[in-house]
PDB file of N, CA and C in Angstrom:
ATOM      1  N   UNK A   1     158.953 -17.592  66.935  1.00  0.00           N
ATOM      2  CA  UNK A   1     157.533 -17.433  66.741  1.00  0.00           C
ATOM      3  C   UNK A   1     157.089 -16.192  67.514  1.00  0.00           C
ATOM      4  N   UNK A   2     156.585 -15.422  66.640  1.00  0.00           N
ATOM      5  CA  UNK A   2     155.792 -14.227  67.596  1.00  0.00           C
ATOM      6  C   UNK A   2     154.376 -14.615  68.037  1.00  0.00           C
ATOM      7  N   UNK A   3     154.335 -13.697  68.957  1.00  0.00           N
ATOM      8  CA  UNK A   3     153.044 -14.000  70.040  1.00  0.00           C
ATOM      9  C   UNK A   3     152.601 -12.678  70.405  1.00  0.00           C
ATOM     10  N   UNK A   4     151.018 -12.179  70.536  1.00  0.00           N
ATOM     11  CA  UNK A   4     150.664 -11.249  71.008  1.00  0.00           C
ATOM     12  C   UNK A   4     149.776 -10.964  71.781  1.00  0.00           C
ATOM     13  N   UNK A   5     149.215 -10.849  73.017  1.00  0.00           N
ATOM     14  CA  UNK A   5     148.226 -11.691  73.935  1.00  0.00           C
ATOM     15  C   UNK A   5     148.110  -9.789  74.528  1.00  0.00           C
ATOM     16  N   UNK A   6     146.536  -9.485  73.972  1.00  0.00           N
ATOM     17  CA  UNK A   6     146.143  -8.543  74.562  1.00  0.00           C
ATOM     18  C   UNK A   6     144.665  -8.684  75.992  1.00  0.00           C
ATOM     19  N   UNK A   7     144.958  -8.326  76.689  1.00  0.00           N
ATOM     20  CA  UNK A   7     143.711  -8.896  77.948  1.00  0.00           C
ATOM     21  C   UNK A   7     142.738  -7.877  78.207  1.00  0.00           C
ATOM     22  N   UNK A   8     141.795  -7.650  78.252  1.00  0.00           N
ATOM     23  CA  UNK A   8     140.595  -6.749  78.340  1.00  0.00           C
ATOM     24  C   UNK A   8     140.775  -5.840  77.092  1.00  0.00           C
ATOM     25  N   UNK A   9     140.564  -6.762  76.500  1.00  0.00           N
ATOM     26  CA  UNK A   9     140.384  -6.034  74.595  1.00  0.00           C
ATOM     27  C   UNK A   9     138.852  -5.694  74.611  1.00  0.00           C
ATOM     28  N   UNK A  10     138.665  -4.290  74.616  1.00  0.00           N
ATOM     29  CA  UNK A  10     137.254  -4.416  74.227  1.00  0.00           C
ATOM     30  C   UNK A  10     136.394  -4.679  73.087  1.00  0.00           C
ATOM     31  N   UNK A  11     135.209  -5.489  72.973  1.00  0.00           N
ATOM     32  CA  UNK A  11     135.166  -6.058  72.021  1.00  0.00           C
ATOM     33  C   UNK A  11     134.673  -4.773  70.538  1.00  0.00           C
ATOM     34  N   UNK A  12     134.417  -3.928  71.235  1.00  0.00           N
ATOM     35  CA  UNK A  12     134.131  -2.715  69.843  1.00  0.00           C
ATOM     36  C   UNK A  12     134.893  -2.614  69.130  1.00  0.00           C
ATOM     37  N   UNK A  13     136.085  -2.785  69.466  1.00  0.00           N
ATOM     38  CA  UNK A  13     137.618  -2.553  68.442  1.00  0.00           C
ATOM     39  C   UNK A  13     137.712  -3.800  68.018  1.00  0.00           C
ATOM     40  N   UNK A  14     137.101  -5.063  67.922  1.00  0.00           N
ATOM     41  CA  UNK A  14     137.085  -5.889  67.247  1.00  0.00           C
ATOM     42  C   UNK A  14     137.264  -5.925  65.816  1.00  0.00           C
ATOM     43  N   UNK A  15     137.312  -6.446  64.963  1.00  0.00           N
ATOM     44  CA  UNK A  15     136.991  -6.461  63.251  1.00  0.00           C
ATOM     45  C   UNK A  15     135.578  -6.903  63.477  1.00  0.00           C
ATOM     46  N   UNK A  16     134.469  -6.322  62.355  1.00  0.00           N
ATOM     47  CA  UNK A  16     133.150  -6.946  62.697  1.00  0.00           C
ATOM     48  C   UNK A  16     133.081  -8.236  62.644  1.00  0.00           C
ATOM     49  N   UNK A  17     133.663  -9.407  62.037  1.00  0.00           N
ATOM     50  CA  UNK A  17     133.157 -10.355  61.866  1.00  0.00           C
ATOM     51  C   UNK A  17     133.255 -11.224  63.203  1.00  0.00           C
ATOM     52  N   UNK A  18     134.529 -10.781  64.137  1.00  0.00           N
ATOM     53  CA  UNK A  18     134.545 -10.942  65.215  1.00  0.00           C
ATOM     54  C   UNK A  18     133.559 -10.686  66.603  1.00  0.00           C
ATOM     55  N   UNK A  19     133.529  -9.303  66.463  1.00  0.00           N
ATOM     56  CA  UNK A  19     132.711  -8.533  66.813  1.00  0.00           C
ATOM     57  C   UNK A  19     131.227  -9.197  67.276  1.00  0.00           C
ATOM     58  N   UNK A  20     130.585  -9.785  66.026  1.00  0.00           N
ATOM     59  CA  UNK A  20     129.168 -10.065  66.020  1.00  0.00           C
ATOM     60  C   UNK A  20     129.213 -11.136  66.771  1.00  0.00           C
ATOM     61  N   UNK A  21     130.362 -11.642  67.446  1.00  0.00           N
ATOM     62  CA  UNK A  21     130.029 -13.101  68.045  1.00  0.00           C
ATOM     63  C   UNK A  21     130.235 -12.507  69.735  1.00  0.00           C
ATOM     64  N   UNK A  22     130.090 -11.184  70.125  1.00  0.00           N
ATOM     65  CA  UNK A  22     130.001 -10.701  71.287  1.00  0.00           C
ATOM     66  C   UNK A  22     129.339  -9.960  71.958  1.00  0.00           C
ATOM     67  N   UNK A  23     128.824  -9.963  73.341  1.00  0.00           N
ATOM     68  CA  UNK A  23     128.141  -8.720  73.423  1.00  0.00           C
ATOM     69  C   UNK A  23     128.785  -7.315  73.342  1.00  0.00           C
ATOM     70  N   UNK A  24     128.363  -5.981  72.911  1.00  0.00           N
ATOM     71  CA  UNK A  24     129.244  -5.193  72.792  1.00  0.00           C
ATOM     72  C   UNK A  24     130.186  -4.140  73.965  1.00  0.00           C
ATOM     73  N   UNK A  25     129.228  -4.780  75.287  1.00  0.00           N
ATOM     74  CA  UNK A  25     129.913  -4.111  75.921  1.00  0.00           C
ATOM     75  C   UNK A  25     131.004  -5.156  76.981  1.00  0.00           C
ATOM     76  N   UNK A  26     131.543  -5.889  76.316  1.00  0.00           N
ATOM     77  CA  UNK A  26     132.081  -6.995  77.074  1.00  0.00           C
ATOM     78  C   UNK A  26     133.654  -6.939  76.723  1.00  0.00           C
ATOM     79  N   UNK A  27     134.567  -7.342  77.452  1.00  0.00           N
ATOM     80  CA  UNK A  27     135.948  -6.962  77.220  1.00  0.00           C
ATOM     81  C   UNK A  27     136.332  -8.874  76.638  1.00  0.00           C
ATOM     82  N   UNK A  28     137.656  -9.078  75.994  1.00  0.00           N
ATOM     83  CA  UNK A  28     137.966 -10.084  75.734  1.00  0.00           C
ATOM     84  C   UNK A  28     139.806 -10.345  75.908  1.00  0.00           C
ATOM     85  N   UNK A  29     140.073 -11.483  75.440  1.00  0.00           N
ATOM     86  CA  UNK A  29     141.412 -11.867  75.496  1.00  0.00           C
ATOM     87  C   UNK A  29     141.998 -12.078  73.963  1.00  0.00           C
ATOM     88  N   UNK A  30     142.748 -11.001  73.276  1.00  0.00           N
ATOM     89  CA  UNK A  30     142.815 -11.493  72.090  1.00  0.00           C
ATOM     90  C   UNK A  30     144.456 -11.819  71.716  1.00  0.00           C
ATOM     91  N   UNK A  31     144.635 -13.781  71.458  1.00  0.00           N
ATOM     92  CA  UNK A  31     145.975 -13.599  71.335  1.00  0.00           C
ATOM     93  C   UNK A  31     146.399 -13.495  69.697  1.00  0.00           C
ATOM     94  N   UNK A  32     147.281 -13.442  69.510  1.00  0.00           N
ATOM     95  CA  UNK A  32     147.884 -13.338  67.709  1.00  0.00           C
ATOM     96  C   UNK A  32     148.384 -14.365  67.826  1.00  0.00           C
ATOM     97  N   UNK A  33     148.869 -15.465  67.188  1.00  0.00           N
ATOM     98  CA  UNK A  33     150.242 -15.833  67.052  1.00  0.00           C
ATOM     99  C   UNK A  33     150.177 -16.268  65.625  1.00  0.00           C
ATOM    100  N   UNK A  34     151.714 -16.289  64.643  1.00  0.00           N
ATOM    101  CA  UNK A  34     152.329 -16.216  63.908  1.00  0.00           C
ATOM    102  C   UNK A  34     151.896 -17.500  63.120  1.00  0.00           C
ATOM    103  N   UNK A  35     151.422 -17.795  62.373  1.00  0.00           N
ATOM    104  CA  UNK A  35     151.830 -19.309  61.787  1.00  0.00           C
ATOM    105  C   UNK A  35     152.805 -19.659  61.272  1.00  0.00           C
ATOM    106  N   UNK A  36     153.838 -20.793  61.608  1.00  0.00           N
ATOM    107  CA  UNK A  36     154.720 -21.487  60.789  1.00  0.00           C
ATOM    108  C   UNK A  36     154.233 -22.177  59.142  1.00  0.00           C
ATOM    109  N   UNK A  37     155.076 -21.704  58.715  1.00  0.00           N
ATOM    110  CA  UNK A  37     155.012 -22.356  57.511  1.00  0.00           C
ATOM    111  C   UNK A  37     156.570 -23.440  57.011  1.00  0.00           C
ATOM    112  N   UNK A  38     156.515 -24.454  57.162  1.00  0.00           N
ATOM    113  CA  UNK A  38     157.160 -25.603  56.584  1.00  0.00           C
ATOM    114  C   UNK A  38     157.710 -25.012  55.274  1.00  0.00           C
ATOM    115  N   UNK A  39     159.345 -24.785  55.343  1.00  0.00           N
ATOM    116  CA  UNK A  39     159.785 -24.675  53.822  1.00  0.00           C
ATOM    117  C   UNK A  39     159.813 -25.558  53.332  1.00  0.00           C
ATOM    118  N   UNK A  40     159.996 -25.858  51.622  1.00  0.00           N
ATOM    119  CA  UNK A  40     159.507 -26.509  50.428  1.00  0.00           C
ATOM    120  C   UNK A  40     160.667 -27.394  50.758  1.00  0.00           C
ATOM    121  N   UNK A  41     160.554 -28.572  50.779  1.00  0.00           N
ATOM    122  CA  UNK A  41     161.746 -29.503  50.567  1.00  0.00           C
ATOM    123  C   UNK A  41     162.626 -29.233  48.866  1.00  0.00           C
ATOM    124  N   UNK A  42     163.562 -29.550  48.505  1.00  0.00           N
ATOM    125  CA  UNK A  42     164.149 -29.397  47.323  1.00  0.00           C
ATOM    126  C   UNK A  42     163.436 -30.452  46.171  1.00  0.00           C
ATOM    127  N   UNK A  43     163.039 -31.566  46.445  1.00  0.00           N
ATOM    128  CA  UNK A  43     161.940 -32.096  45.567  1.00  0.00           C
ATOM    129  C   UNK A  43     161.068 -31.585  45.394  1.00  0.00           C
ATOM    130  N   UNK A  44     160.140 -30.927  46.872  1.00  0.00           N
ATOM    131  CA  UNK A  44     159.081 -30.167  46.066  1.00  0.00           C
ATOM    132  C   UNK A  44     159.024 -29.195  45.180  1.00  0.00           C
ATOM    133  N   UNK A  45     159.933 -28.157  45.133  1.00  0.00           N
ATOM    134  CA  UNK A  45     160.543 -27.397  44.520  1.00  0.00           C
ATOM    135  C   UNK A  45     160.733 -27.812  43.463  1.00  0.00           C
ATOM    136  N   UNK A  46     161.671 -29.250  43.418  1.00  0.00           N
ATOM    137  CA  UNK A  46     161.477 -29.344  41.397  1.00  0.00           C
ATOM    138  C   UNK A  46     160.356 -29.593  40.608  1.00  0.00           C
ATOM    139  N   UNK A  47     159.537 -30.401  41.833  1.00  0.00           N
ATOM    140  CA  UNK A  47     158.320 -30.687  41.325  1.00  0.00           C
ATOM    141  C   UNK A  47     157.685 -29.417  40.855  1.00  0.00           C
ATOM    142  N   UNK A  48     157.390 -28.861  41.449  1.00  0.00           N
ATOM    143  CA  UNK A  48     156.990 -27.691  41.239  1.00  0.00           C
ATOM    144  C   UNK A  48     157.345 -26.850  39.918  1.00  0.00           C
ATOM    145  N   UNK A  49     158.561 -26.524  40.027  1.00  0.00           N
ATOM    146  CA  UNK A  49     158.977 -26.185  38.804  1.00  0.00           C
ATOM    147  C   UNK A  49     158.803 -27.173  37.001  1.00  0.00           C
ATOM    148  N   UNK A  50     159.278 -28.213  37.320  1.00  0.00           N
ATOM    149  CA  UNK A  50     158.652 -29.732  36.400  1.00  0.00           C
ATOM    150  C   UNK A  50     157.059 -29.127  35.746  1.00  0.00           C
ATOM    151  N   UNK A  51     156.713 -28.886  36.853  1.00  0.00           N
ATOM    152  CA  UNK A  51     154.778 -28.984  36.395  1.00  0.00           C
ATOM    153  C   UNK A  51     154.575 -27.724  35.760  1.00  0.00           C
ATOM    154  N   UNK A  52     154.745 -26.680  36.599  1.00  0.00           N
ATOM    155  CA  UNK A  52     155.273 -25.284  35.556  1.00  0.00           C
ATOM    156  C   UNK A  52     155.531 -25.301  34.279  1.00  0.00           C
ATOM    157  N   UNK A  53     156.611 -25.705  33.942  1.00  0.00           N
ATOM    158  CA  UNK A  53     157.669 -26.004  32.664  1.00  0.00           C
ATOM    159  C   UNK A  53     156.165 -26.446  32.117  1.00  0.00           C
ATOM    160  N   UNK A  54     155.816 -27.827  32.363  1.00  0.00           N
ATOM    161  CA  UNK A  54     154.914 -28.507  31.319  1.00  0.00           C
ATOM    162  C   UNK A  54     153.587 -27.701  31.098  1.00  0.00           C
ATOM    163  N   UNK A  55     153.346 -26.884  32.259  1.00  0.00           N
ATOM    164  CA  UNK A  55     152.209 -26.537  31.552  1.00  0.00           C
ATOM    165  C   UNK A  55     152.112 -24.710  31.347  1.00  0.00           C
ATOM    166  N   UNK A  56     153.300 -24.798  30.865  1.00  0.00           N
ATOM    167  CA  UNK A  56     153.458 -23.213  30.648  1.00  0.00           C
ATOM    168  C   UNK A  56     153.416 -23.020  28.863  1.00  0.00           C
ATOM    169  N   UNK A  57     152.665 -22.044  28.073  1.00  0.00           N
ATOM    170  CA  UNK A  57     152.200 -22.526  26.959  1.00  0.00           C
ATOM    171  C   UNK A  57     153.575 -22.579  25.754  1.00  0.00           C
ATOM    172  N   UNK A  58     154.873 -22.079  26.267  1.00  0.00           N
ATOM    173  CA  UNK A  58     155.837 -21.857  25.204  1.00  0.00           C
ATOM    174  C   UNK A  58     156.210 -20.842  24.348  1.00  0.00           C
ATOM    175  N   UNK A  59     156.981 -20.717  23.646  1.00  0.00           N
ATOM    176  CA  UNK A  59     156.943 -19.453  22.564  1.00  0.00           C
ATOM    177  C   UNK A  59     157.820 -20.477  20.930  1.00  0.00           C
ATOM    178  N   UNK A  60     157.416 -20.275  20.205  1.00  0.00           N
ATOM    179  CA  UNK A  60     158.266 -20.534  18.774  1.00  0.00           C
ATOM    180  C   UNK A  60     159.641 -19.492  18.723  1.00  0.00           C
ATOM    181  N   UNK A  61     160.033 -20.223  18.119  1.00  0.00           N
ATOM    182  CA  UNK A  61     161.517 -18.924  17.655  1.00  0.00           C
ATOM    183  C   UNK A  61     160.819 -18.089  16.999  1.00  0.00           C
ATOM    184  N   UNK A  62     159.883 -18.142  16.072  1.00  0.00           N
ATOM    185  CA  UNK A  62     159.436 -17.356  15.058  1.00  0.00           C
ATOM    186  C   UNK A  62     158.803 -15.881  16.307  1.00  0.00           C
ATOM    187  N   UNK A  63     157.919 -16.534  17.214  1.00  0.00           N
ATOM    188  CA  UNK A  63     156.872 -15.416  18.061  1.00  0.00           C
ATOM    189  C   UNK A  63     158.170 -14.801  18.964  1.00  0.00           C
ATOM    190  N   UNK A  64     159.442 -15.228  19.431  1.00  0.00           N
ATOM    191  CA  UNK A  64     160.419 -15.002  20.328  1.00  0.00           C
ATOM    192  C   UNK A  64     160.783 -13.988  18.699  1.00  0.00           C
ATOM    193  N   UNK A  65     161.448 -14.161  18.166  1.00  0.00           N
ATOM    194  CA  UNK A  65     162.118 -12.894  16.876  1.00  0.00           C
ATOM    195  C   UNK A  65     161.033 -11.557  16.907  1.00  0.00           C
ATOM    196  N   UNK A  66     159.866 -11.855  16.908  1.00  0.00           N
ATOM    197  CA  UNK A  66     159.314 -11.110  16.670  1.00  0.00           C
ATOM    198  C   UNK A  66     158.826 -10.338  17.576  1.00  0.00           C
ATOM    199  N   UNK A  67     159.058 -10.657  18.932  1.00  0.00           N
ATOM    200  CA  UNK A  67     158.907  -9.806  20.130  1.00  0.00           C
ATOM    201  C   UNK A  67     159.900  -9.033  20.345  1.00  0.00           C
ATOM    202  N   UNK A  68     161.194  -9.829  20.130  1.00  0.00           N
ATOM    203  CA  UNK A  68     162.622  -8.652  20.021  1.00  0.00           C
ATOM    204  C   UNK A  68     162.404  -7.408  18.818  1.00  0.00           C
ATOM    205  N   UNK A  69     162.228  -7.829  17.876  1.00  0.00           N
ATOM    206  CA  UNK A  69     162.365  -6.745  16.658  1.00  0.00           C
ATOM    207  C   UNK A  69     161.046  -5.851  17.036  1.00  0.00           C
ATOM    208  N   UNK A  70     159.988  -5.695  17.806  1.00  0.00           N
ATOM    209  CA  UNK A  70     159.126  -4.941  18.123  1.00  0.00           C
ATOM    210  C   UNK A  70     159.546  -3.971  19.342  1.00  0.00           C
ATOM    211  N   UNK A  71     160.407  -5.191  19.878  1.00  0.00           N
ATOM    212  CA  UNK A  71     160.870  -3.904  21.509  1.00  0.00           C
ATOM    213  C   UNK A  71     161.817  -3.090  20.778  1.00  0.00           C
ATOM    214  N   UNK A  72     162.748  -4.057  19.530  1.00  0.00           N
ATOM    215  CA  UNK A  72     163.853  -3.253  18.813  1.00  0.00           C
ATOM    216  C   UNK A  72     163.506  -1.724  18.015  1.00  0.00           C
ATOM    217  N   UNK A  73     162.575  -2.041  17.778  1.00  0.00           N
ATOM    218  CA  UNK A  73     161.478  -0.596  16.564  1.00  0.00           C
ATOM    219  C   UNK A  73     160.872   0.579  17.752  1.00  0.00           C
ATOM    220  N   UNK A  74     160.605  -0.269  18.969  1.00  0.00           N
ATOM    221  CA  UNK A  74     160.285   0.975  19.712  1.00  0.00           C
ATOM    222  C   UNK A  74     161.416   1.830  19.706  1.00  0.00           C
ATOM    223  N   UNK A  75     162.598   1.786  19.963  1.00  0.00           N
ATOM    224  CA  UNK A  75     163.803   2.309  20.006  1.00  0.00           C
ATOM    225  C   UNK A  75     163.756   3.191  18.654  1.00  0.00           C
ATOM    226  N   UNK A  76     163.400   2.954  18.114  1.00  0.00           N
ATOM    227  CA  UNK A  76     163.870   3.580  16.445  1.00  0.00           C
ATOM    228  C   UNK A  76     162.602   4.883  16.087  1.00  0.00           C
ATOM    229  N   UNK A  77     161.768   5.061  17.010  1.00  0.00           N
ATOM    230  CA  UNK A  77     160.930   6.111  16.685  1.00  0.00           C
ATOM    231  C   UNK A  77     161.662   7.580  16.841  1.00  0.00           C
TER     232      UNK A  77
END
């Protein structure tokens, strides 16, 4: 985990939204740290994928032929 702990940060170099919650001539303590994020267990993952699949809209053979023979014709100019 990274960590970044700056001490008499002045608050002008703040981001404003920060900023507005200080007086401006006042110094501060600003730390960072990293958030963990929990990888996907392998169920969630299928799940995931499962729900995808179902709600992804499909193609016909007919609309799949006809996307090849169009990339195929670009070639042929």
């Amino acid at each position: 985990m990274n960590k970044i702990v700056r001490q008499h940060y002045p608050v002008s170099q703040l981001p404003a939204d920060l900023r507005a919650q200080f007086a401006d001539d006042t110094s501060v303590t600003v730390t960072i740290e990293e958030e963990i994020r929990n990888p996907l267990t392998r169920e969630q993952l299928l799940e995931m994928f499962e729900k995808a699949r179902k709600n992804s809209p499909g193609t016909t053979l007919e609309e799949a032929v006809a996307r090849v023979r169009a990339l195929r014709d670009e070639w042929d100019d």
